[in-house]
N, C-alpha and C. Protein backbone atom coordinates (compact mmCIF):
# COMPACT_ATOMS: atom_id res chain seq x y z
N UNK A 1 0.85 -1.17 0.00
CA UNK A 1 0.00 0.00 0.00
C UNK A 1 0.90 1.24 0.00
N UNK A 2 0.35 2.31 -0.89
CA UNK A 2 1.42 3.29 -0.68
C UNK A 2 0.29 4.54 0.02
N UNK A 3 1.46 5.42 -0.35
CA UNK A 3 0.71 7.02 0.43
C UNK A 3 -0.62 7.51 0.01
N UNK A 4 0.17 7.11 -1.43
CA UNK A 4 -0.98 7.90 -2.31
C UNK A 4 -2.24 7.24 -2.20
N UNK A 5 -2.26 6.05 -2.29
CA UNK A 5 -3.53 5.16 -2.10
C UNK A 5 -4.04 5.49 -0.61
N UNK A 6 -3.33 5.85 0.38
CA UNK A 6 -3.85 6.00 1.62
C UNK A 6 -4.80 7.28 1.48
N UNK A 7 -4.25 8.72 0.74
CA UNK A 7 -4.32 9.91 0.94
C UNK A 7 -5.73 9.79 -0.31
N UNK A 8 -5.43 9.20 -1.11
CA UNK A 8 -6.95 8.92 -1.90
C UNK A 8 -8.04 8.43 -0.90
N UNK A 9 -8.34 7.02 -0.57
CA UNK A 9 -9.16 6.72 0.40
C UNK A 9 -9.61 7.76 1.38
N UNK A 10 -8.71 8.00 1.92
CA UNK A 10 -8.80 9.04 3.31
C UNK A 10 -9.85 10.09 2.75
N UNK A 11 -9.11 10.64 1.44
CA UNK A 11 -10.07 12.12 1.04
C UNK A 11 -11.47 11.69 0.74
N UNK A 12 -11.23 9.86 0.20
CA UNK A 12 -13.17 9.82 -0.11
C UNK A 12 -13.68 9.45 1.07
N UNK A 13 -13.33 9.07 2.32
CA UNK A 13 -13.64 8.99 3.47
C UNK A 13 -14.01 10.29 3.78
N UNK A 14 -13.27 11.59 3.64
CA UNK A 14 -13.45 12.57 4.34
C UNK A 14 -14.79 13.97 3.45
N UNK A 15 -15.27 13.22 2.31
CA UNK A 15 -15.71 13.93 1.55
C UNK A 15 -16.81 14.75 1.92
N UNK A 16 -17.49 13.79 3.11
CA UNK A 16 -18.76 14.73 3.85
C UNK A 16 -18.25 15.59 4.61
N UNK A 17 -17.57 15.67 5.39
CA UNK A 17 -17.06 16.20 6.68
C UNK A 17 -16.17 17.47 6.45
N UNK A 18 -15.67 17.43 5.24
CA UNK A 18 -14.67 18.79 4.96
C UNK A 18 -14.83 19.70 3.77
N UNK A 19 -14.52 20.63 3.48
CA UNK A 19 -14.52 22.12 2.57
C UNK A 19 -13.34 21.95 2.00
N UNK A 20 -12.34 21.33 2.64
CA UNK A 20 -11.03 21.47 1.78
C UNK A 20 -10.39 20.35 2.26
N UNK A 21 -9.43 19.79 1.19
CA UNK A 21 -8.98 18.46 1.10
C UNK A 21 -7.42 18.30 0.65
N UNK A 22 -6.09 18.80 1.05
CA UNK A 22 -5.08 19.06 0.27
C UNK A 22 -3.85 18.33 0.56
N UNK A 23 -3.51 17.53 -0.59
CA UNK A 23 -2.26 15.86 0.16
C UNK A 23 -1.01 16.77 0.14
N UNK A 24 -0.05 16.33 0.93
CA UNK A 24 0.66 17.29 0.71
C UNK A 24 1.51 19.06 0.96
N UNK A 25 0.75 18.93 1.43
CA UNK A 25 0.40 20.90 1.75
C UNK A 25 1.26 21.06 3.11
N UNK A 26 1.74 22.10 3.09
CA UNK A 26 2.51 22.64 4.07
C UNK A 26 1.54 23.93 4.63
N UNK A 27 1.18 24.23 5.64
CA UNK A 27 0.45 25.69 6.25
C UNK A 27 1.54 26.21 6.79
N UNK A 28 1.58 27.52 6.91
CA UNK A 28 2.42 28.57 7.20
C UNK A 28 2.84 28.14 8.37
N UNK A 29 4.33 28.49 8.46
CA UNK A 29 4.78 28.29 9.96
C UNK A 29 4.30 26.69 10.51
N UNK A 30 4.34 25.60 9.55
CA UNK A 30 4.03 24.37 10.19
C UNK A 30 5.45 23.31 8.96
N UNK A 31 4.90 21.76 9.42
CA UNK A 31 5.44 21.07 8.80
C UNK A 31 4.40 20.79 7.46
N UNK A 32 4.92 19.85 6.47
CA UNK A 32 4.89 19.70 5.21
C UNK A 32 2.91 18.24 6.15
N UNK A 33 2.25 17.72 6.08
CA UNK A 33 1.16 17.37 6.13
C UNK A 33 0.49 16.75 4.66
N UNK A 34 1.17 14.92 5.47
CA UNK A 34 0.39 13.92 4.21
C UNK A 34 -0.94 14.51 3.39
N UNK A 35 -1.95 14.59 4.66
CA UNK A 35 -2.98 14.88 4.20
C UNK A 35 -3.44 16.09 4.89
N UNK A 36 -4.22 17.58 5.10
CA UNK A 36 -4.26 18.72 5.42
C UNK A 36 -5.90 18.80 5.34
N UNK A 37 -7.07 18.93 6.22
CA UNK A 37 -7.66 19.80 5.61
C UNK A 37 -9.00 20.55 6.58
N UNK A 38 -9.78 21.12 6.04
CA UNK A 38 -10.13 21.95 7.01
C UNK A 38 -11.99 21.55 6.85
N UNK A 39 -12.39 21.10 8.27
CA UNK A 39 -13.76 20.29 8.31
C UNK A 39 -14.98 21.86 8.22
N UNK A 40 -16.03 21.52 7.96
CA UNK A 40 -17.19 22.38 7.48
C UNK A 40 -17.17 23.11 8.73
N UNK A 41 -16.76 22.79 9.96
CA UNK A 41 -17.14 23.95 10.85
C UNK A 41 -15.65 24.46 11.20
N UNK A 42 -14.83 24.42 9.99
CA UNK A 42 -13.59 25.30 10.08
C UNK A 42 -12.14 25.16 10.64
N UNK A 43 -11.88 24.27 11.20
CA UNK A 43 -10.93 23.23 12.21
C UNK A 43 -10.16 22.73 10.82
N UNK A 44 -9.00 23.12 11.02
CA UNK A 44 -7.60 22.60 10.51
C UNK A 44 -7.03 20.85 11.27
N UNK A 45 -7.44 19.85 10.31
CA UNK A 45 -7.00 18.30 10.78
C UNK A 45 -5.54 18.18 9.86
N UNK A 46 -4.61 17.46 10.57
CA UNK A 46 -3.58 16.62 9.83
C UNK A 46 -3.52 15.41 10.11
N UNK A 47 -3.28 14.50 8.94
CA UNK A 47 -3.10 13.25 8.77
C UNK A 47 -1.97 12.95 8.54
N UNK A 48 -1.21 12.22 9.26
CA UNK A 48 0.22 11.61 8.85
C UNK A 48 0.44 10.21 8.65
N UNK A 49 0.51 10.17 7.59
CA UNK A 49 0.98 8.46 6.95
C UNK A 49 1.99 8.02 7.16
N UNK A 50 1.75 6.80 7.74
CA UNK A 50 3.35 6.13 7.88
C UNK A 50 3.20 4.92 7.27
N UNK A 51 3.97 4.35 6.23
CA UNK A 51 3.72 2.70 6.00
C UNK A 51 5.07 1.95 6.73
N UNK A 52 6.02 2.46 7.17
CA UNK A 52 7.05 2.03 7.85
C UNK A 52 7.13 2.53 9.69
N UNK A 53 7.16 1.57 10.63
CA UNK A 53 7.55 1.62 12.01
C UNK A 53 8.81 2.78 11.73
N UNK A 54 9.85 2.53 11.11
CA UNK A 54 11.00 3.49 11.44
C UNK A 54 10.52 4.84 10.78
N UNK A 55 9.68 4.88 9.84
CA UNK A 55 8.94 6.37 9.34
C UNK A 55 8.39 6.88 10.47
N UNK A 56 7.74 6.27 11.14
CA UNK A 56 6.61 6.86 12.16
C UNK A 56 7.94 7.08 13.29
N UNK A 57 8.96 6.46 13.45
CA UNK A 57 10.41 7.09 14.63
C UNK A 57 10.56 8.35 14.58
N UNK A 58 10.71 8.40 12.80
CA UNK A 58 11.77 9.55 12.46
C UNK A 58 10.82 10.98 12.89
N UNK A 59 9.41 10.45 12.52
CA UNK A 59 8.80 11.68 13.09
C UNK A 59 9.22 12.19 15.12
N UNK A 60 9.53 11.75 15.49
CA UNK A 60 10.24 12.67 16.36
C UNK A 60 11.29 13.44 16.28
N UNK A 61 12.14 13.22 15.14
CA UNK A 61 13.14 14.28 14.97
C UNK A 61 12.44 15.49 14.38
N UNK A 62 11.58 15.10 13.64
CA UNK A 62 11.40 16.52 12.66
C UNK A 62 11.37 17.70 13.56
N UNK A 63 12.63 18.95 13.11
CA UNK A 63 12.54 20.21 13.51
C UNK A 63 12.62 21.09 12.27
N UNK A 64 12.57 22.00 12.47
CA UNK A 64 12.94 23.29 11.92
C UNK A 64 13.82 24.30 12.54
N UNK A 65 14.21 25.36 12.08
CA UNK A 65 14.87 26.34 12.68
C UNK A 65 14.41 27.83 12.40
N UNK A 66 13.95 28.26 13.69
CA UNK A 66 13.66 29.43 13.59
C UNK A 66 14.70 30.90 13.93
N UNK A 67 14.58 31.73 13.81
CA UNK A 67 15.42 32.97 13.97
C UNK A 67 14.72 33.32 15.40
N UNK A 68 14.94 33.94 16.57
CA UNK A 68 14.69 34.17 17.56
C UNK A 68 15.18 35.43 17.80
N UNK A 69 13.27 36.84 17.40
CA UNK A 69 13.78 37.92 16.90
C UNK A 69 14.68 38.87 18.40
N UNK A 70 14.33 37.71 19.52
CA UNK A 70 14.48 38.46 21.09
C UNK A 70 16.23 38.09 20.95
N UNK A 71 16.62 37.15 20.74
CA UNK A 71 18.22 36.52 20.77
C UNK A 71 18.86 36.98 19.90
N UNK A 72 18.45 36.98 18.81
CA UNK A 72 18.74 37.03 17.45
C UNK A 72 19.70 35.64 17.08
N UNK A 73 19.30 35.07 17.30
CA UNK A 73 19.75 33.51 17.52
C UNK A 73 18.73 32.69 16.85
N UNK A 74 19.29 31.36 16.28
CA UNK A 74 18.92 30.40 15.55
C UNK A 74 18.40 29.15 16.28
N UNK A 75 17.25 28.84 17.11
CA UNK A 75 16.23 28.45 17.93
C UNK A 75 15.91 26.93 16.80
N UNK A 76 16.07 25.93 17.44
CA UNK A 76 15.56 24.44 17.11
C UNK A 76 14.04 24.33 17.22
N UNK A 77 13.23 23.78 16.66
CA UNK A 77 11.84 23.97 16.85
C UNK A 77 10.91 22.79 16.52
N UNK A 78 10.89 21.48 17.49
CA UNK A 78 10.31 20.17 16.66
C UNK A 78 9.03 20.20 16.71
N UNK A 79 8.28 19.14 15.68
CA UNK A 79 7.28 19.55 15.31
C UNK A 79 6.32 18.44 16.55
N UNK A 80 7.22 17.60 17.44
CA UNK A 80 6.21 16.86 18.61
C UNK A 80 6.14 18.34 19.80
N UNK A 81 7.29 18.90 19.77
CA UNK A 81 6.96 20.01 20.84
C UNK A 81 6.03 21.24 20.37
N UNK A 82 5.77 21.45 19.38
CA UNK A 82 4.94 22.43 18.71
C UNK A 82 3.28 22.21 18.76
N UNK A 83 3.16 20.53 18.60
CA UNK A 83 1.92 20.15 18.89
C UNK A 83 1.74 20.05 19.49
N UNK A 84 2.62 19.97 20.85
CA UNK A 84 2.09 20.15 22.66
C UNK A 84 1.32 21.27 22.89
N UNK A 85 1.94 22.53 22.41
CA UNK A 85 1.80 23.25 22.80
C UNK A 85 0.81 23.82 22.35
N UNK A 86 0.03 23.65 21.12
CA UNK A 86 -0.66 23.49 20.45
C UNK A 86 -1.28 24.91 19.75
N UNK A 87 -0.41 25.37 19.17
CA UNK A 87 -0.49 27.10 19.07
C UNK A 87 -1.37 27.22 17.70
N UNK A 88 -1.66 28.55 17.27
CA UNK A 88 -2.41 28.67 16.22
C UNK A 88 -2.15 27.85 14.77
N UNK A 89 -0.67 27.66 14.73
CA UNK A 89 -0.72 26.78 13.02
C UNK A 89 -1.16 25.21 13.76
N UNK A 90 -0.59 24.95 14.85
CA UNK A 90 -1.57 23.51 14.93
C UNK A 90 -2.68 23.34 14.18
N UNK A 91 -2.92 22.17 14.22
CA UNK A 91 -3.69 21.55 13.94
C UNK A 91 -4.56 21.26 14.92
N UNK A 92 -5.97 20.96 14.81
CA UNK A 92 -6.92 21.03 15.57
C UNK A 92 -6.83 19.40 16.41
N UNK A 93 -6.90 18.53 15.26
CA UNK A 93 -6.46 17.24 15.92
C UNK A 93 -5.44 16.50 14.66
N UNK A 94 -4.45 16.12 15.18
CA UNK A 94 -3.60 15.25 14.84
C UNK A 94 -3.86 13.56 14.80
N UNK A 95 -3.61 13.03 13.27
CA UNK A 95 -3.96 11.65 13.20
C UNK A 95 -2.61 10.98 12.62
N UNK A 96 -2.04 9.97 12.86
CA UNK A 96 -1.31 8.49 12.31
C UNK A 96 -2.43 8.15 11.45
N UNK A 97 -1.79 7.60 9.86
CA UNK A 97 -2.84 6.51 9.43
C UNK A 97 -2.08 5.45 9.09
N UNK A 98 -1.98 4.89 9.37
CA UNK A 98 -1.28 3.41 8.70
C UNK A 98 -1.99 2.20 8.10
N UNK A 99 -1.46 1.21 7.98
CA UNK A 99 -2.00 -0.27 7.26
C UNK A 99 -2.11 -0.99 8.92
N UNK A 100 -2.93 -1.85 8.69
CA UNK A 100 -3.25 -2.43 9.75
C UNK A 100 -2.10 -3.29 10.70
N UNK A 101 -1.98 -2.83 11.98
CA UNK A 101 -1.15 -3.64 12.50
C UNK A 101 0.76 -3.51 12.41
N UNK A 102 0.82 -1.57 11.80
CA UNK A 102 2.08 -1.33 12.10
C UNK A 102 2.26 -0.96 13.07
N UNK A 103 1.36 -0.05 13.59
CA UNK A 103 1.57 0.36 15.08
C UNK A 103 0.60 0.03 16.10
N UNK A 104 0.78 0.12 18.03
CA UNK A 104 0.22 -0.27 19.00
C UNK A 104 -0.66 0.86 19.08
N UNK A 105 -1.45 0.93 20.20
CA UNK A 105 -1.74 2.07 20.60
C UNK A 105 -0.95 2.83 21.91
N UNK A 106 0.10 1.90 22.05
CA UNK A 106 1.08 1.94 23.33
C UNK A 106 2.44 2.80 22.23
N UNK A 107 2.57 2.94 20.83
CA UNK A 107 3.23 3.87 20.30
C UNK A 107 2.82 4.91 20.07
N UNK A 108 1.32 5.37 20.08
CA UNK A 108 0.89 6.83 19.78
C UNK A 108 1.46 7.70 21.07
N UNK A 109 1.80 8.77 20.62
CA UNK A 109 1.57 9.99 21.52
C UNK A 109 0.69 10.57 22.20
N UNK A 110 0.29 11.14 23.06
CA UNK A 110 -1.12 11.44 24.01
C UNK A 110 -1.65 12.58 23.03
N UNK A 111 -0.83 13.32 22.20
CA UNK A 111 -1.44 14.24 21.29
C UNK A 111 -2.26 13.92 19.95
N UNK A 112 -2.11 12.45 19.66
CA UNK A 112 -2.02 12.26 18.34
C UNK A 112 -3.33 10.93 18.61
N UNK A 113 -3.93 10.43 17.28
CA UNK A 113 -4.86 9.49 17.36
C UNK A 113 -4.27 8.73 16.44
N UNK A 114 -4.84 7.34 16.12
CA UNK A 114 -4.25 6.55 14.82
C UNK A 114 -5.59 5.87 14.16
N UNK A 115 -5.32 5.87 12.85
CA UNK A 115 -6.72 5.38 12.15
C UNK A 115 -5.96 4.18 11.35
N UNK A 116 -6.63 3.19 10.96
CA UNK A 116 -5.67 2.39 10.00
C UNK A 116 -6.37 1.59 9.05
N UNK A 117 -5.89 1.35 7.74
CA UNK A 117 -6.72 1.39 6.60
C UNK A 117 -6.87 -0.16 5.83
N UNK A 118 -7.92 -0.65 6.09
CA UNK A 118 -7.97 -1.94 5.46
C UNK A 118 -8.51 -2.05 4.28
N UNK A 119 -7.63 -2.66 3.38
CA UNK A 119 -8.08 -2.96 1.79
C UNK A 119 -9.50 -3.99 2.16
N UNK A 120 -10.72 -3.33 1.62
CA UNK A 120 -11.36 -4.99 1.23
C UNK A 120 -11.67 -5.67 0.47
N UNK A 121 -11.64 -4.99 -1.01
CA UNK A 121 -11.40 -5.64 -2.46
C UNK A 121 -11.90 -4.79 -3.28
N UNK A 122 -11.19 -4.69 -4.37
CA UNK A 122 -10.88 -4.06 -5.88
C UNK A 122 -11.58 -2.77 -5.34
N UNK A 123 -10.46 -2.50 -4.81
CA UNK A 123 -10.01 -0.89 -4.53
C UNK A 123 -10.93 -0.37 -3.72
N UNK A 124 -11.26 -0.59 -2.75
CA UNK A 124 -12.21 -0.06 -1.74
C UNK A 124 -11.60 -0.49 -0.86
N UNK A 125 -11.89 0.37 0.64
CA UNK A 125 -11.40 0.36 1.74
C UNK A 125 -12.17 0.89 2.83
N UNK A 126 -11.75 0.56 3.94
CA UNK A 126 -12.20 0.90 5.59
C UNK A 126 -11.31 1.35 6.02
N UNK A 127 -11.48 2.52 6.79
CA UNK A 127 -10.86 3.45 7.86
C UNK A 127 -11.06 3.08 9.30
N UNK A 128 -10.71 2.30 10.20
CA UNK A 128 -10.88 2.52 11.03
C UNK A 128 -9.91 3.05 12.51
N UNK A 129 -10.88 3.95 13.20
CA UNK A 129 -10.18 4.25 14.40
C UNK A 129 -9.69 3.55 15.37
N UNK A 130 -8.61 3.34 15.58
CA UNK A 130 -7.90 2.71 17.11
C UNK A 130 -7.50 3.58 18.16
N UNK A 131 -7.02 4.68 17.88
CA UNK A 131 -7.41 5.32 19.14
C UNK A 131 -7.99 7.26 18.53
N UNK A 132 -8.62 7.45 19.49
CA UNK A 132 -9.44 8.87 19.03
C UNK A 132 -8.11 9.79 19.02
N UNK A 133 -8.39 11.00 18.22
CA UNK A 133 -7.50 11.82 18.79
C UNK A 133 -7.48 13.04 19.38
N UNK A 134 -7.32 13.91 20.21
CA UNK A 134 -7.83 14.77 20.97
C UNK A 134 -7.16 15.53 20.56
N UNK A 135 -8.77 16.64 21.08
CA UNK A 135 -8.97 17.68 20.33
C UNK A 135 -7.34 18.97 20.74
N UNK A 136 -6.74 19.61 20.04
CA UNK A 136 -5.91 19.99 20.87
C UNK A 136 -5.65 21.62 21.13
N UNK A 137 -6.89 22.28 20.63
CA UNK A 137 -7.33 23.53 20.85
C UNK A 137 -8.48 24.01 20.13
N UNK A 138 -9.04 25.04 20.35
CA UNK A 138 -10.29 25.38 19.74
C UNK A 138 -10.47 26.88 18.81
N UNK A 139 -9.19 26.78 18.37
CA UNK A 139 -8.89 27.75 17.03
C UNK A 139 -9.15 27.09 16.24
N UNK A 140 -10.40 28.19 15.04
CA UNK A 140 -10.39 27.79 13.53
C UNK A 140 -9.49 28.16 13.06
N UNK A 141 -9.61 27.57 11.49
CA UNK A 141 -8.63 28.02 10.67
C UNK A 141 -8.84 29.32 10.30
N UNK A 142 -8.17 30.39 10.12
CA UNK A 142 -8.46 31.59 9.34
C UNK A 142 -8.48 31.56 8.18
N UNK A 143 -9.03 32.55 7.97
CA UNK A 143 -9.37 32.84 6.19
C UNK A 143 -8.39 32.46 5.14
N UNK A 144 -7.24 33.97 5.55
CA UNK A 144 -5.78 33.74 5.03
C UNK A 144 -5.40 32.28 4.31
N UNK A 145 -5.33 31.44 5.80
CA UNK A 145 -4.70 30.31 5.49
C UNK A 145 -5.22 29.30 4.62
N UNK A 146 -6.67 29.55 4.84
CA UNK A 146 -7.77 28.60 3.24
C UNK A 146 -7.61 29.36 2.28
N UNK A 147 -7.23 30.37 1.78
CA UNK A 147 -7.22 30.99 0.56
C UNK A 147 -5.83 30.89 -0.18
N UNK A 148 -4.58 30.76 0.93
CA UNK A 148 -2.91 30.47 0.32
C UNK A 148 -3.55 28.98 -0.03
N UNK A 149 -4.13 27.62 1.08
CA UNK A 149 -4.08 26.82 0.46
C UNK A 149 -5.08 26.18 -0.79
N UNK A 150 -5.84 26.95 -0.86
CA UNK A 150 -6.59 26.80 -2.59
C UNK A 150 -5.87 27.45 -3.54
N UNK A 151 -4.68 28.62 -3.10
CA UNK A 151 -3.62 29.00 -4.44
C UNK A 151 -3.30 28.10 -4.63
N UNK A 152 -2.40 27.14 -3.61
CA UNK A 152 -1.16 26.35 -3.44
C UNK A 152 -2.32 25.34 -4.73
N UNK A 153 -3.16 24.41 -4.16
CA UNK A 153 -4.30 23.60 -5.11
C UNK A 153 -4.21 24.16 -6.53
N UNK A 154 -4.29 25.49 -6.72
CA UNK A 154 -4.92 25.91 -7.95
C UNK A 154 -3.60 25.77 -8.94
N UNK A 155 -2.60 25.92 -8.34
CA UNK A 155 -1.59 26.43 -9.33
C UNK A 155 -0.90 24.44 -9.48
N UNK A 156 -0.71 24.07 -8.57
CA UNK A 156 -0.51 22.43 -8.69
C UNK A 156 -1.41 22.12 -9.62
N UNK A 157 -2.82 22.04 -9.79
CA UNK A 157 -3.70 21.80 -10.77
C UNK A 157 -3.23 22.04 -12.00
N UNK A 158 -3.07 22.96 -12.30
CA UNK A 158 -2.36 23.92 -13.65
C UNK A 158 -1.18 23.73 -14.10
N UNK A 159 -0.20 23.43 -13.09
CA UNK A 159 0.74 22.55 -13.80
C UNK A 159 0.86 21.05 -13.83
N UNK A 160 0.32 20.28 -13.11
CA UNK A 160 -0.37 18.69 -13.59
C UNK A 160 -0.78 19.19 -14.72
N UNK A 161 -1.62 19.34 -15.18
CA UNK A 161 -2.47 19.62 -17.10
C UNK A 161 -1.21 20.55 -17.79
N UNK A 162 -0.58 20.77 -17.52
CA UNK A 162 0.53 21.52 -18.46
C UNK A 162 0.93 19.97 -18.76
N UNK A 163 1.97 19.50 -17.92
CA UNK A 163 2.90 18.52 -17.82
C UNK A 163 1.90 17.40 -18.38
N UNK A 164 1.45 16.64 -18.48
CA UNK A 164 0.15 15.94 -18.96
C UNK A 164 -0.12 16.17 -20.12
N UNK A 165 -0.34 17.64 -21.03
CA UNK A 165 -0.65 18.00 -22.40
C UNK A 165 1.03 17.71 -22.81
N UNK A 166 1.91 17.89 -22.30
CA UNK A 166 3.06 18.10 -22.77
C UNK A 166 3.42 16.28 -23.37
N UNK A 167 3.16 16.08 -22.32
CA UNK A 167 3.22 14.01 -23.11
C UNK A 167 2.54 13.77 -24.79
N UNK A 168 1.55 14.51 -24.55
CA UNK A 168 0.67 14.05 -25.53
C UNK A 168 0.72 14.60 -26.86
């Protein structure tokens, strides 16, 4: 099973429930987000795919580096301590999705939930939850940030059909 097949399913799973749907997508001031999107009553969700145990490790390293305008110093910034804290680019709730039976529920994080995706034939699938994931603040998304990510959509769109006519 790959990503993409996960991040397909997931979006037709998620088709009632959300306004925007984007694989891929990075939001301002956050990390890069398998799947991104923002439910009808406005709440920013991320989905993170892992098909590998050591993928789902490495996600504890992920940092960034910020400028620290008080120090003027170059500040480490990971993305498990960012979701503690759970500030405005958070995400509302944080999900794991995997294939069945890569991870426990004794590996999730107290921040994070895991859903995991069972094939049940010729190309259809089940989502199901193993553990919920909590909620981790009660900021919507702002405007701003749905309107960069329908550019980000619009212009990816436009060059898929460039690159695509260009084969042909």
């Amino acid at each position: 099973m790959t990503e993409a097949i996960i991040q397909n399913a997931l979006h037709n799973e998620l088709l009632t429930s959300t306004t925007l749907c984007v694989p891929n997508y990075t939001p301002d001031n956050w990390w890069e987000c398998d799947l991104w999107h923002v439910t009808k009553s406005g709440y920013g969700i991320e989905h993170e795919v892992k098909i590998t145990k050591s993928d789902f490790k490495a996600d504890r390293r992920k940092c960034k580096r910020r400028l620290n305008r008080t120090t003027r110093t170059w500040d480490s910034y990971y993305k498990y301590e960012a979701i503690e804290k759970a500030g405005l680019e958070c995400p509302k709730n944080f999900w794991y999705i995997t294939p069945p039976g890569l991870l426990s529920k004794d590996d999730i994080p107290s921040f994070a939930g895991l859903k995991e995706i069972h094939e049940l034939s010729r190309g259809r699938f089940k989502i199901v939850v193993i553990v919920k994931a909590p909620n981790l603040h009660k900021h919507k998304v702002r405007e701003s940030v749905i309107e960069q990510a329908k550019k980000v959509f619009y212009y990816r769109y436009w060059d898929l059909r460039k690159k695509h006519y260009r084969k042909n």
